[in-house]
PDB file of N, CA and C in Angstrom:
ATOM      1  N   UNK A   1     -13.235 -18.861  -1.033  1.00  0.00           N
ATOM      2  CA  UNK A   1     -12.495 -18.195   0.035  1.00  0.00           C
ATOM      3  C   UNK A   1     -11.908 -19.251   0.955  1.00  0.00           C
ATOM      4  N   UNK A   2     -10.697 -18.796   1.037  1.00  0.00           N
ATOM      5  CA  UNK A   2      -9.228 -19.969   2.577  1.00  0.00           C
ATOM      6  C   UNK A   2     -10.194 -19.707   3.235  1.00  0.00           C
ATOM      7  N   UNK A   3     -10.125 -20.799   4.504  1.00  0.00           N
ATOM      8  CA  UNK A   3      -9.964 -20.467   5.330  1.00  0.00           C
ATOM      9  C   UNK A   3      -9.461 -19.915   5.999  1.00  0.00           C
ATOM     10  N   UNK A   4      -9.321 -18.771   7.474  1.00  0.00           N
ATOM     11  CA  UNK A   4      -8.168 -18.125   7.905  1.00  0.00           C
ATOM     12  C   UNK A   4      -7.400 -19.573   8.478  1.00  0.00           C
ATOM     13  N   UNK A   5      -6.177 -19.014   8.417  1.00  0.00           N
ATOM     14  CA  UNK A   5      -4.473 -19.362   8.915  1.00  0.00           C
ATOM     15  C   UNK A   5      -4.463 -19.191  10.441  1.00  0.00           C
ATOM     16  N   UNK A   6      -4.342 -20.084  11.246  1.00  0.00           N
ATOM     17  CA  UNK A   6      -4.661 -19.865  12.517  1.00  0.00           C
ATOM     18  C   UNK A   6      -2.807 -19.564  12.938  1.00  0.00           C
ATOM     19  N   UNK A   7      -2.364 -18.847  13.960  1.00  0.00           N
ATOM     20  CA  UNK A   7      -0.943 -18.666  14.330  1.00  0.00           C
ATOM     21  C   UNK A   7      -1.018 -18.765  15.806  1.00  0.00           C
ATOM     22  N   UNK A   8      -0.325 -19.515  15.967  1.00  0.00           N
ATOM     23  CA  UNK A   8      -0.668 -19.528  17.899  1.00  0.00           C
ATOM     24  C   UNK A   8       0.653 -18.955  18.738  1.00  0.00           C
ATOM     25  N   UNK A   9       1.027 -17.975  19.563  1.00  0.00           N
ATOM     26  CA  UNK A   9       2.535 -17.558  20.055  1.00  0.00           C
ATOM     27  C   UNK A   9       2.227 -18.250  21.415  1.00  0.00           C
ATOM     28  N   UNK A  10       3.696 -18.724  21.611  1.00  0.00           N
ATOM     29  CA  UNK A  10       3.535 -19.638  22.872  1.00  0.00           C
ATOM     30  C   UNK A  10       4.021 -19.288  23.610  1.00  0.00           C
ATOM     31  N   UNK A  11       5.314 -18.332  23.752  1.00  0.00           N
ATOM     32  CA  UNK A  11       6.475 -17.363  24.361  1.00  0.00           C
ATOM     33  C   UNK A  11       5.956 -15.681  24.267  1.00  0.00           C
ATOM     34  N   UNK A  12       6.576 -15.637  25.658  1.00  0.00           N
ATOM     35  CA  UNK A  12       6.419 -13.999  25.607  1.00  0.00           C
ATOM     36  C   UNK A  12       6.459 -12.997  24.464  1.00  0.00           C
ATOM     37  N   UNK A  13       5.669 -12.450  24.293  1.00  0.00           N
ATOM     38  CA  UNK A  13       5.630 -11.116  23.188  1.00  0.00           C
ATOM     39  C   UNK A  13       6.698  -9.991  23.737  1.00  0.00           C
ATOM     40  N   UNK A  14       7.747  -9.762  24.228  1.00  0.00           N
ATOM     41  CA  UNK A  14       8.338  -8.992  24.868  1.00  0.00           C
ATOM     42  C   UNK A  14       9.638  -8.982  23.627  1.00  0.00           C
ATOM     43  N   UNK A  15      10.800  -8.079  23.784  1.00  0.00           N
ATOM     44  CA  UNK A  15      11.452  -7.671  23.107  1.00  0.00           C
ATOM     45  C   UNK A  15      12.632  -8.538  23.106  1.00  0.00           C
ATOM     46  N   UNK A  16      12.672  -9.433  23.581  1.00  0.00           N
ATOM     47  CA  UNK A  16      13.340 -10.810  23.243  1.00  0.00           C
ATOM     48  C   UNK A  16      12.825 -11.510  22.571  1.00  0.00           C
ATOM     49  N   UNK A  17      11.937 -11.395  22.386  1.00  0.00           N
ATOM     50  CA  UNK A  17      11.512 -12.568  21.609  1.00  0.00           C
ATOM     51  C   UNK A  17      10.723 -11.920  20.061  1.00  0.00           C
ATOM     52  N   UNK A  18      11.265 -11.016  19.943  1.00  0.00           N
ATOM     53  CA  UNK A  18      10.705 -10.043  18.892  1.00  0.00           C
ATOM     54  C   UNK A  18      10.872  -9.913  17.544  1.00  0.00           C
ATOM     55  N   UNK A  19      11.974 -10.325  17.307  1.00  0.00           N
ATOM     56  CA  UNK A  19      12.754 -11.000  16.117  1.00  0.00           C
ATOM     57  C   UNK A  19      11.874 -12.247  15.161  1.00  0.00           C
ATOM     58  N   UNK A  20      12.158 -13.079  16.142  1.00  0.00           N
ATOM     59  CA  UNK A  20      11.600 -14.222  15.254  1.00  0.00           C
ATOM     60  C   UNK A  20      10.303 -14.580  15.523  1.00  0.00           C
ATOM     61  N   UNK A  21       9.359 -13.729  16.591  1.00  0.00           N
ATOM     62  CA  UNK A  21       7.983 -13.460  16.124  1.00  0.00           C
ATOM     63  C   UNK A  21       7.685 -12.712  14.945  1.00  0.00           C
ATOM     64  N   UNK A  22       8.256 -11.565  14.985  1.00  0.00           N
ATOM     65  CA  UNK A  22       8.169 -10.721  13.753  1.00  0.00           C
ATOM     66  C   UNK A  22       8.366 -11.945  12.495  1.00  0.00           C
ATOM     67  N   UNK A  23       8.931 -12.708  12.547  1.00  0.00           N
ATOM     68  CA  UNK A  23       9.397 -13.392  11.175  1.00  0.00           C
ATOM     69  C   UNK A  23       8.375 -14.360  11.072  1.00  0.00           C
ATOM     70  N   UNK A  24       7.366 -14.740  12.242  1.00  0.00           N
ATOM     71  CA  UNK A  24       6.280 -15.789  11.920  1.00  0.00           C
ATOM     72  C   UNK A  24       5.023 -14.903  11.641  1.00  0.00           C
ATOM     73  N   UNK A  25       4.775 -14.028  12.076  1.00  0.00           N
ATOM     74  CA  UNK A  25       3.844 -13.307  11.404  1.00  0.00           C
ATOM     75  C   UNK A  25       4.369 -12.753   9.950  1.00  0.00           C
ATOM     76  N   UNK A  26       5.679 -12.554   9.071  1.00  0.00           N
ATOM     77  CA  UNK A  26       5.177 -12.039   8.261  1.00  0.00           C
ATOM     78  C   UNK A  26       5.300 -13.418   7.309  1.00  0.00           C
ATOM     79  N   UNK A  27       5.899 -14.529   7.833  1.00  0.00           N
ATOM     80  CA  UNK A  27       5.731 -15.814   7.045  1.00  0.00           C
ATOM     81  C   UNK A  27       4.502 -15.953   6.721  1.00  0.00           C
ATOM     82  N   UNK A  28       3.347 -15.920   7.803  1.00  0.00           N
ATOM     83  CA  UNK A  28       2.353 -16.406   7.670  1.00  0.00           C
ATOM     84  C   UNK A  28       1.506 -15.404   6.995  1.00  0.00           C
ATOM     85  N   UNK A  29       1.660 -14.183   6.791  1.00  0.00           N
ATOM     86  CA  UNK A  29       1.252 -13.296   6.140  1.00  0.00           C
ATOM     87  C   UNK A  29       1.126 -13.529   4.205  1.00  0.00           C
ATOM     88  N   UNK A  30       2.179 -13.916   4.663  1.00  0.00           N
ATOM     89  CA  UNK A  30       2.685 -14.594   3.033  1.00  0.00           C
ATOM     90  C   UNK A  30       1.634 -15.549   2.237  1.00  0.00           C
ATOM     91  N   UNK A  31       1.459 -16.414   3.333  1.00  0.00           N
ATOM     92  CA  UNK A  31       0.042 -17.406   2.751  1.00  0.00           C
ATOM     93  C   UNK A  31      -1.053 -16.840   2.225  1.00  0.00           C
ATOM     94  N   UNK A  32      -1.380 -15.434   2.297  1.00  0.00           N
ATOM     95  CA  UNK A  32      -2.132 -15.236   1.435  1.00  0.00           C
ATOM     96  C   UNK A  32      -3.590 -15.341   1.856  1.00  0.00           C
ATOM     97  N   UNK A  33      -3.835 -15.007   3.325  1.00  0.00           N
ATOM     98  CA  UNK A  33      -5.058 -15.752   3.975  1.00  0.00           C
ATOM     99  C   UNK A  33      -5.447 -14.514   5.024  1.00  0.00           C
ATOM    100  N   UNK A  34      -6.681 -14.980   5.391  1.00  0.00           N
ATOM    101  CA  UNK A  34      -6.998 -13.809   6.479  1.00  0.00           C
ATOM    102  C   UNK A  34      -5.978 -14.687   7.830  1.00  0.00           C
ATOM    103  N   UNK A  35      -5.827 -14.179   9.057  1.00  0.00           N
ATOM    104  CA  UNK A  35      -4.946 -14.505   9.896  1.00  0.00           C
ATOM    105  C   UNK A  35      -6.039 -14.497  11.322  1.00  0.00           C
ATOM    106  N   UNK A  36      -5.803 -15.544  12.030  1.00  0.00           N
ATOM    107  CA  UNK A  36      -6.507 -15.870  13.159  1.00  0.00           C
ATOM    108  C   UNK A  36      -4.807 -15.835  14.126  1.00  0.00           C
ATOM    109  N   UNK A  37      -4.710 -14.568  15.454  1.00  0.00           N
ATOM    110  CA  UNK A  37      -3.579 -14.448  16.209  1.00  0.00           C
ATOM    111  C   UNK A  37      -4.245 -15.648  17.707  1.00  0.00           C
ATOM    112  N   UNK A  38      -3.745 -16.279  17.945  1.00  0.00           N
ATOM    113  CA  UNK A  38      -4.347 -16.847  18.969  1.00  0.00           C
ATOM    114  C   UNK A  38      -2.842 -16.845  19.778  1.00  0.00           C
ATOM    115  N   UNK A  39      -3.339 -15.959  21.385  1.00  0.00           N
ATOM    116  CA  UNK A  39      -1.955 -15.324  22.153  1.00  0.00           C
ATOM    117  C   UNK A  39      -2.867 -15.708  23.386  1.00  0.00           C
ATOM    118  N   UNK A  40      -3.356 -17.134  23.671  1.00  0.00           N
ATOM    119  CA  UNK A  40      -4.069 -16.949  24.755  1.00  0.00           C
ATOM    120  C   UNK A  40      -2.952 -17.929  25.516  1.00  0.00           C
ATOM    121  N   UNK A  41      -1.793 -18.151  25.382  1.00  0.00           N
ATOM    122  CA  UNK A  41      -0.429 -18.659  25.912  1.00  0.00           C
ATOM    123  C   UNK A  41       0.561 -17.788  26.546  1.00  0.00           C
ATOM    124  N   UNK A  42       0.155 -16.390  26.145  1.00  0.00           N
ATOM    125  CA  UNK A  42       1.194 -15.206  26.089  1.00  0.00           C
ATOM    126  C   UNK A  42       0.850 -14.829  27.755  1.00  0.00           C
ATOM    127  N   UNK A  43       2.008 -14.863  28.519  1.00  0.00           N
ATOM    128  CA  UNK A  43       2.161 -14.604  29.564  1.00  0.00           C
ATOM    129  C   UNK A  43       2.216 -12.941  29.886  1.00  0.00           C
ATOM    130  N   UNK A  44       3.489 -12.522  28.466  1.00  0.00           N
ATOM    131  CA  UNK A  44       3.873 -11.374  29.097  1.00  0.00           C
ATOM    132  C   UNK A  44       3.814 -10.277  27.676  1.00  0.00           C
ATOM    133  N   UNK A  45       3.287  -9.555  27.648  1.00  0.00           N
ATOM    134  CA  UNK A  45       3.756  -8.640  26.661  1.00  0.00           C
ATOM    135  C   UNK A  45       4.437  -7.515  26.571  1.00  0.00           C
ATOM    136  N   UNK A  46       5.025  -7.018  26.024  1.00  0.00           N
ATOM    137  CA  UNK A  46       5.829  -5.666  25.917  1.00  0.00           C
ATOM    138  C   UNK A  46       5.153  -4.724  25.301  1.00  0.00           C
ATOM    139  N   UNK A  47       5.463  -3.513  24.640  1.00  0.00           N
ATOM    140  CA  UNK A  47       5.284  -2.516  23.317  1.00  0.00           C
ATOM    141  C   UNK A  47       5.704  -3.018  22.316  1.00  0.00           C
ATOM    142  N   UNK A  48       7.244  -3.852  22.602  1.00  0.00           N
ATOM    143  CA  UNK A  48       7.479  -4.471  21.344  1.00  0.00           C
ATOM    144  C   UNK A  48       6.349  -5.738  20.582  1.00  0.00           C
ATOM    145  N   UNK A  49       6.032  -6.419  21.629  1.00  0.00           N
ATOM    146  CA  UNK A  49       4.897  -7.326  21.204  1.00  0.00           C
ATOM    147  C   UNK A  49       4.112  -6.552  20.786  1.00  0.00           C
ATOM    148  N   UNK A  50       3.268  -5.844  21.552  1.00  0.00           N
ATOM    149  CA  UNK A  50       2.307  -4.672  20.782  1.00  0.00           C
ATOM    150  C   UNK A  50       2.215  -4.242  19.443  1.00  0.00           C
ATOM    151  N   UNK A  51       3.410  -4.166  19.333  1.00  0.00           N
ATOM    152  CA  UNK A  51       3.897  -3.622  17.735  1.00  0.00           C
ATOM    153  C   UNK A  51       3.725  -4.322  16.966  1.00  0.00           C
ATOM    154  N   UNK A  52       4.323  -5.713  17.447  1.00  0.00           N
ATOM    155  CA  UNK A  52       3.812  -6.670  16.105  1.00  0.00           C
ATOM    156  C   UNK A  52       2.666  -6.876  15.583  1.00  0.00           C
ATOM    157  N   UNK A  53       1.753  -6.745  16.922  1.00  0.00           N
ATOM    158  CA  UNK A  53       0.431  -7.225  16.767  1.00  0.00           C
ATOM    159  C   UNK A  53      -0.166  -6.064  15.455  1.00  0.00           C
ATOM    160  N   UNK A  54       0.191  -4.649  15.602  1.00  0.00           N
ATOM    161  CA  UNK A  54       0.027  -3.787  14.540  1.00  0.00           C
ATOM    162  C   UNK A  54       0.489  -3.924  13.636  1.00  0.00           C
ATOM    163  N   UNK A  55       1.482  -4.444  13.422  1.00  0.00           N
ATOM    164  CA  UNK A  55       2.266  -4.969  12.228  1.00  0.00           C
ATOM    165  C   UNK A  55       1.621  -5.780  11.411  1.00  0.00           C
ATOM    166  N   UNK A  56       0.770  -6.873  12.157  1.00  0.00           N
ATOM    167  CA  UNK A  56       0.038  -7.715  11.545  1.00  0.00           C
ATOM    168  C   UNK A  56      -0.865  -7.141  11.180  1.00  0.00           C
ATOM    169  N   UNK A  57      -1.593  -6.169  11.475  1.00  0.00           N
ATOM    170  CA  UNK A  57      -2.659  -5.628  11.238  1.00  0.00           C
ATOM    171  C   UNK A  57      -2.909  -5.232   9.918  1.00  0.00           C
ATOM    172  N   UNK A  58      -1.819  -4.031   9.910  1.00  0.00           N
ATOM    173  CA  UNK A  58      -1.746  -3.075   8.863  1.00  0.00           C
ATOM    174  C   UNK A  58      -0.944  -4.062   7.747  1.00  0.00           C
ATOM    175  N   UNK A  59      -0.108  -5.130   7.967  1.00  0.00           N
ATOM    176  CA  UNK A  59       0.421  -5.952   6.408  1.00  0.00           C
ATOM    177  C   UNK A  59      -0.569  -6.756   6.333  1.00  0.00           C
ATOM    178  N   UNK A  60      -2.019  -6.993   6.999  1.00  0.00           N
ATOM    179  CA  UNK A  60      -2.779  -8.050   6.414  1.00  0.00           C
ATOM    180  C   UNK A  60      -3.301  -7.152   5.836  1.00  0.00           C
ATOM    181  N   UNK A  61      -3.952  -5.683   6.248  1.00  0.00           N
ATOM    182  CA  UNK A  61      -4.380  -4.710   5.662  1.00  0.00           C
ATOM    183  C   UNK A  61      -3.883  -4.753   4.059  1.00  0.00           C
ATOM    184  N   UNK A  62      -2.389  -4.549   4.293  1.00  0.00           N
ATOM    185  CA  UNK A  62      -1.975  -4.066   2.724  1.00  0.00           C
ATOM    186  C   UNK A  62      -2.193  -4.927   1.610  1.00  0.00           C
ATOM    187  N   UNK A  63      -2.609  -6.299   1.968  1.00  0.00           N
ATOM    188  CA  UNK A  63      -2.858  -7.410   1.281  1.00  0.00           C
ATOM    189  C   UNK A  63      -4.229  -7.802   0.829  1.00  0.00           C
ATOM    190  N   UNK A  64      -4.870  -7.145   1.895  1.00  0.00           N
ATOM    191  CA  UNK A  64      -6.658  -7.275   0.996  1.00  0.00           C
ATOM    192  C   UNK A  64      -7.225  -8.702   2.155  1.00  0.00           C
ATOM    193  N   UNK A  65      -6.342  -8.443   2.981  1.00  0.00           N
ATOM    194  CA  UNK A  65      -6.692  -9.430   3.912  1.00  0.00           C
ATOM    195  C   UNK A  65      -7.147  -8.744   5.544  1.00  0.00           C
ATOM    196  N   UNK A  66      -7.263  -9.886   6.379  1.00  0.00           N
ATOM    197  CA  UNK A  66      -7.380  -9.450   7.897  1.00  0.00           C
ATOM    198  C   UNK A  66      -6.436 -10.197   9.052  1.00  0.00           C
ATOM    199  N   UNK A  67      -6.152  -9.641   9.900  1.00  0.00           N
ATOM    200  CA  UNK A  67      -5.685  -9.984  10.927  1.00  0.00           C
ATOM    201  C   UNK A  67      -6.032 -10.005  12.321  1.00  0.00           C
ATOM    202  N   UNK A  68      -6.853 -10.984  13.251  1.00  0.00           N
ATOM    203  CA  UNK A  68      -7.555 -11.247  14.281  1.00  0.00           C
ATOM    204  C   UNK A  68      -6.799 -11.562  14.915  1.00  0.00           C
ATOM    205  N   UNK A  69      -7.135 -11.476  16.526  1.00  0.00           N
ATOM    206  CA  UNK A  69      -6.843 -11.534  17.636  1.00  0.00           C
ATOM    207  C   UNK A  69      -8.338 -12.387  18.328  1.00  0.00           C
ATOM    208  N   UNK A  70      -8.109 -13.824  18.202  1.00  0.00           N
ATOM    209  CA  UNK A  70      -9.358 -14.503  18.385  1.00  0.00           C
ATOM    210  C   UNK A  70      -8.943 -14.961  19.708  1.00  0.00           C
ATOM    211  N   UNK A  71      -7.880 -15.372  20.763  1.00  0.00           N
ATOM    212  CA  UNK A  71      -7.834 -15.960  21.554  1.00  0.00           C
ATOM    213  C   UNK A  71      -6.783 -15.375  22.540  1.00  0.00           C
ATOM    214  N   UNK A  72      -7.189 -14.318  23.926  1.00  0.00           N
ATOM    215  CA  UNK A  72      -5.757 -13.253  24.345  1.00  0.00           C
ATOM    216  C   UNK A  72      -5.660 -14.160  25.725  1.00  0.00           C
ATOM    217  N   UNK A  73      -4.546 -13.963  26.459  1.00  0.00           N
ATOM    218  CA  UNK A  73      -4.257 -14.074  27.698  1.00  0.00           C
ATOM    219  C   UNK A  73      -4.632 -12.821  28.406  1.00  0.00           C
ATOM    220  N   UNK A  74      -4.624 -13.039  29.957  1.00  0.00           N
ATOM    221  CA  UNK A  74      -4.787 -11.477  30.555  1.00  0.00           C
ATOM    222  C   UNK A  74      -4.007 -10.559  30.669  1.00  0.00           C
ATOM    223  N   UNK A  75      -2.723 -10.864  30.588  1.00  0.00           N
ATOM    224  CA  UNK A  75      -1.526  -9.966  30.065  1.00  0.00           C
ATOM    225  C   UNK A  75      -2.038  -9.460  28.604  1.00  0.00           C
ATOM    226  N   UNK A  76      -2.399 -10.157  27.591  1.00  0.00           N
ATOM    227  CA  UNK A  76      -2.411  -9.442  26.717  1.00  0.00           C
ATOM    228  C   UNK A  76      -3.896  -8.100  26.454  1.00  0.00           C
ATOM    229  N   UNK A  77      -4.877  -9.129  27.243  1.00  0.00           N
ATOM    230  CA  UNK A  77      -6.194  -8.165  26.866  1.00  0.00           C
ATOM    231  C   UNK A  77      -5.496  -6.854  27.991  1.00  0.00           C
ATOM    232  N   UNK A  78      -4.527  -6.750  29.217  1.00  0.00           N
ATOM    233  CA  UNK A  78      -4.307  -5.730  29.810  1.00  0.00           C
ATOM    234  C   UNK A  78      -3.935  -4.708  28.924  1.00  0.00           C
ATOM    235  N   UNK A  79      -2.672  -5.475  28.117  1.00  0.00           N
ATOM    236  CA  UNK A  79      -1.861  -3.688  27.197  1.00  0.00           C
ATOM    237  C   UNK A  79      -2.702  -3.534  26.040  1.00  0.00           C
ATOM    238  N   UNK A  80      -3.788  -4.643  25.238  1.00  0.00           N
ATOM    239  CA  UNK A  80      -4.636  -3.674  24.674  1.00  0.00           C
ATOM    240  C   UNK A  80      -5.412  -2.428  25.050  1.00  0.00           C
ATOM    241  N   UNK A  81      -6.393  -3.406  26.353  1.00  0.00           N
ATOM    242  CA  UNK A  81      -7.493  -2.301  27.207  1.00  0.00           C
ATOM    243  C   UNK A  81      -6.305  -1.136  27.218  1.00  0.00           C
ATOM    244  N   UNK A  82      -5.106  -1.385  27.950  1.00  0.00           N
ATOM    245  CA  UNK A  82      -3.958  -0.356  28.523  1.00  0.00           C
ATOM    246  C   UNK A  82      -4.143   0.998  26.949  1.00  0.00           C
ATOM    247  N   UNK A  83      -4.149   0.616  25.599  1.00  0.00           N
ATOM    248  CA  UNK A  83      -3.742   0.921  24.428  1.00  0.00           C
ATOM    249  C   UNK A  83      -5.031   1.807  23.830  1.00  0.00           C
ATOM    250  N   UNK A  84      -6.345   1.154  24.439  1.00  0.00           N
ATOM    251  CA  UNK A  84      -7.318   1.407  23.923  1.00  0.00           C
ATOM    252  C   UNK A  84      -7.638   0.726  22.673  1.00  0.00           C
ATOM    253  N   UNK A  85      -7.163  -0.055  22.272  1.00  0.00           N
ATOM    254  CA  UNK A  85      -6.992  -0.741  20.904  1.00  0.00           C
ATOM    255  C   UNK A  85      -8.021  -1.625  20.512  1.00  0.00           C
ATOM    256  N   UNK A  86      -8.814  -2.288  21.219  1.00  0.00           N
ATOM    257  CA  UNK A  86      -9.544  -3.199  21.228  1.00  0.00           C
ATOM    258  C   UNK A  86     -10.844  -3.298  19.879  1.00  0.00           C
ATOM    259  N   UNK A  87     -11.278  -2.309  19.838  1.00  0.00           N
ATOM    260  CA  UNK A  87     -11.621  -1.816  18.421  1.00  0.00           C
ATOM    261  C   UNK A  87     -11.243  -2.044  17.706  1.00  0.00           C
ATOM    262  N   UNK A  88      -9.699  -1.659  17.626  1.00  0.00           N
ATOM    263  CA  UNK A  88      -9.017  -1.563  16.410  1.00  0.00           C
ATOM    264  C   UNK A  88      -8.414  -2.930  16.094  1.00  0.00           C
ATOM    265  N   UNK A  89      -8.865  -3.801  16.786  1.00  0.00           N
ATOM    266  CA  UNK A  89      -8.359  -5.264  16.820  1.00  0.00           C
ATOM    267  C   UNK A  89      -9.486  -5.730  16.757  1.00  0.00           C
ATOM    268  N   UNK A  90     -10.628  -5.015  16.840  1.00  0.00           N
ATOM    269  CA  UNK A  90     -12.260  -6.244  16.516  1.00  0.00           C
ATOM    270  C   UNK A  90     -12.097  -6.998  17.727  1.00  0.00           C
ATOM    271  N   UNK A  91     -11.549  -6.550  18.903  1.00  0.00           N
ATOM    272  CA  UNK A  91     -11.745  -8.281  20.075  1.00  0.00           C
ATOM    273  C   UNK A  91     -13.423  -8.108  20.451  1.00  0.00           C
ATOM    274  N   UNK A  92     -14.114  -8.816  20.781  1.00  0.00           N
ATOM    275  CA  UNK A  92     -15.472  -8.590  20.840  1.00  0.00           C
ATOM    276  C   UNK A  92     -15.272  -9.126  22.425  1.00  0.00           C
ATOM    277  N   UNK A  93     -14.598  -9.739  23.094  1.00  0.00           N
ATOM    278  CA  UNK A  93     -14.299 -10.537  24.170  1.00  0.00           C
ATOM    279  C   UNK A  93     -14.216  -8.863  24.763  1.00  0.00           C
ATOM    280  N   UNK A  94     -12.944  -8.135  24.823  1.00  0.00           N
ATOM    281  CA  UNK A  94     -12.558  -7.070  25.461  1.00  0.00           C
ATOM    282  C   UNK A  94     -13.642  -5.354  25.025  1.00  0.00           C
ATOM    283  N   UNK A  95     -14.139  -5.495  24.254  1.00  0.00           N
ATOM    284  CA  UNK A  95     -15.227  -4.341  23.612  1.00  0.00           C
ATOM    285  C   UNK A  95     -16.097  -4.531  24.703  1.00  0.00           C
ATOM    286  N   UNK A  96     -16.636  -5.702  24.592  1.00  0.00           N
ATOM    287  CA  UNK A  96     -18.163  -6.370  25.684  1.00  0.00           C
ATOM    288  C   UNK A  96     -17.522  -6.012  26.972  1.00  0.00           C
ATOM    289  N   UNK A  97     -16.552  -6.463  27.564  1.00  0.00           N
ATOM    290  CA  UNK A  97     -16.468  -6.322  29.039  1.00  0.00           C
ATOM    291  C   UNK A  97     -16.146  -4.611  29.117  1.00  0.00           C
ATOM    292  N   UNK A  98     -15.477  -3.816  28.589  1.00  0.00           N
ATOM    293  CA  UNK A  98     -14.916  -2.559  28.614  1.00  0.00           C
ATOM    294  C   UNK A  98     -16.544  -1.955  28.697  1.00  0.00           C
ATOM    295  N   UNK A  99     -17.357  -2.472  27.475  1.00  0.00           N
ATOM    296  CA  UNK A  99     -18.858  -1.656  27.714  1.00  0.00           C
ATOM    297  C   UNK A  99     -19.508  -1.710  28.898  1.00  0.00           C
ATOM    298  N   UNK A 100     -19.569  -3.068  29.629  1.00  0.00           N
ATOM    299  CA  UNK A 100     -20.026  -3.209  30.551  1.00  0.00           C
ATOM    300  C   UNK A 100     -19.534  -2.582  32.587  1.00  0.00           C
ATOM    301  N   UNK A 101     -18.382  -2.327  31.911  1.00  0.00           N
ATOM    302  CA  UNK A 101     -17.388  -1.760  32.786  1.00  0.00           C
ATOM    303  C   UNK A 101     -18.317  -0.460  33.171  1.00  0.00           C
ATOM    304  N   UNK A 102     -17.707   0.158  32.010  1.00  0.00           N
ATOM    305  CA  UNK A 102     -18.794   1.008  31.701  1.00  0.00           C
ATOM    306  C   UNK A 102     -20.425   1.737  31.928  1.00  0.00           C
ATOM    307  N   UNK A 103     -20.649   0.974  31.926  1.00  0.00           N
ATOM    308  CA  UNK A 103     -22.017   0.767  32.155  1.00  0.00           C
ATOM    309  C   UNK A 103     -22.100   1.429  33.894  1.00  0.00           C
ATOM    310  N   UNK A 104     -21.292  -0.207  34.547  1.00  0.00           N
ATOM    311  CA  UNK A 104     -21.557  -0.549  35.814  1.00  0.00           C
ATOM    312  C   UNK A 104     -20.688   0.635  36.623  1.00  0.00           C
ATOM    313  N   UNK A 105     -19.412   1.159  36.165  1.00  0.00           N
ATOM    314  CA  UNK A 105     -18.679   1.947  36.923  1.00  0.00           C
ATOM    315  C   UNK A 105     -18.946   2.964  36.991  1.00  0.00           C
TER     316      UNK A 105
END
């Protein structure tokens, strides 16, 4: 077994920049590897960013592979928590604090 393919976004996830993110996730998709998203650079996200991040999800899915979200900014853990998604992304970073939220609130 690869190692996972680490991908790091350094620019906003927002709908400018959506294009040719879309085109590095499905490049890297291509390799054939589980996928490590590391967005702990990402200032700003959109829905459109959002999307990709599902995008990645479900084409690592279709491949027999995975797609992680190992490293978020606070913009980004916001529109997950915002999404409820966090689960569905395995973040163990945002699960733990949401439980504890939880807990305490």
């Amino acid at each position: 077994m690869s190692a996972p393919l680490r991908l790091t976004f350094t620019d906003d996830m927002t709908i400018y920049n959506a294009a040719p993110q879309k085109a590095q996730l499905l490049e890297a998709l291509e390799a054939g590897q589980d996928l490590e998203i590391d967005l702990s650079l990402v200032a700003e996200i959109d829905t459109a960013g959002f999307q990709l991040l599902l995008l990645a999800k479900r084409e690592a899915a279709s491949r027999g592979h995975a797609a992680r979200i190992v490293a978020h900014s606070p913009a980004v853990r916001e529109v997950i928590d915002f999404y409820r998604m966090a689960a569905h992304f395995g973040d163990p970073l945002i699960i733990s604090a949401r439980e504890g939220e939880q807990r305490h609130g």
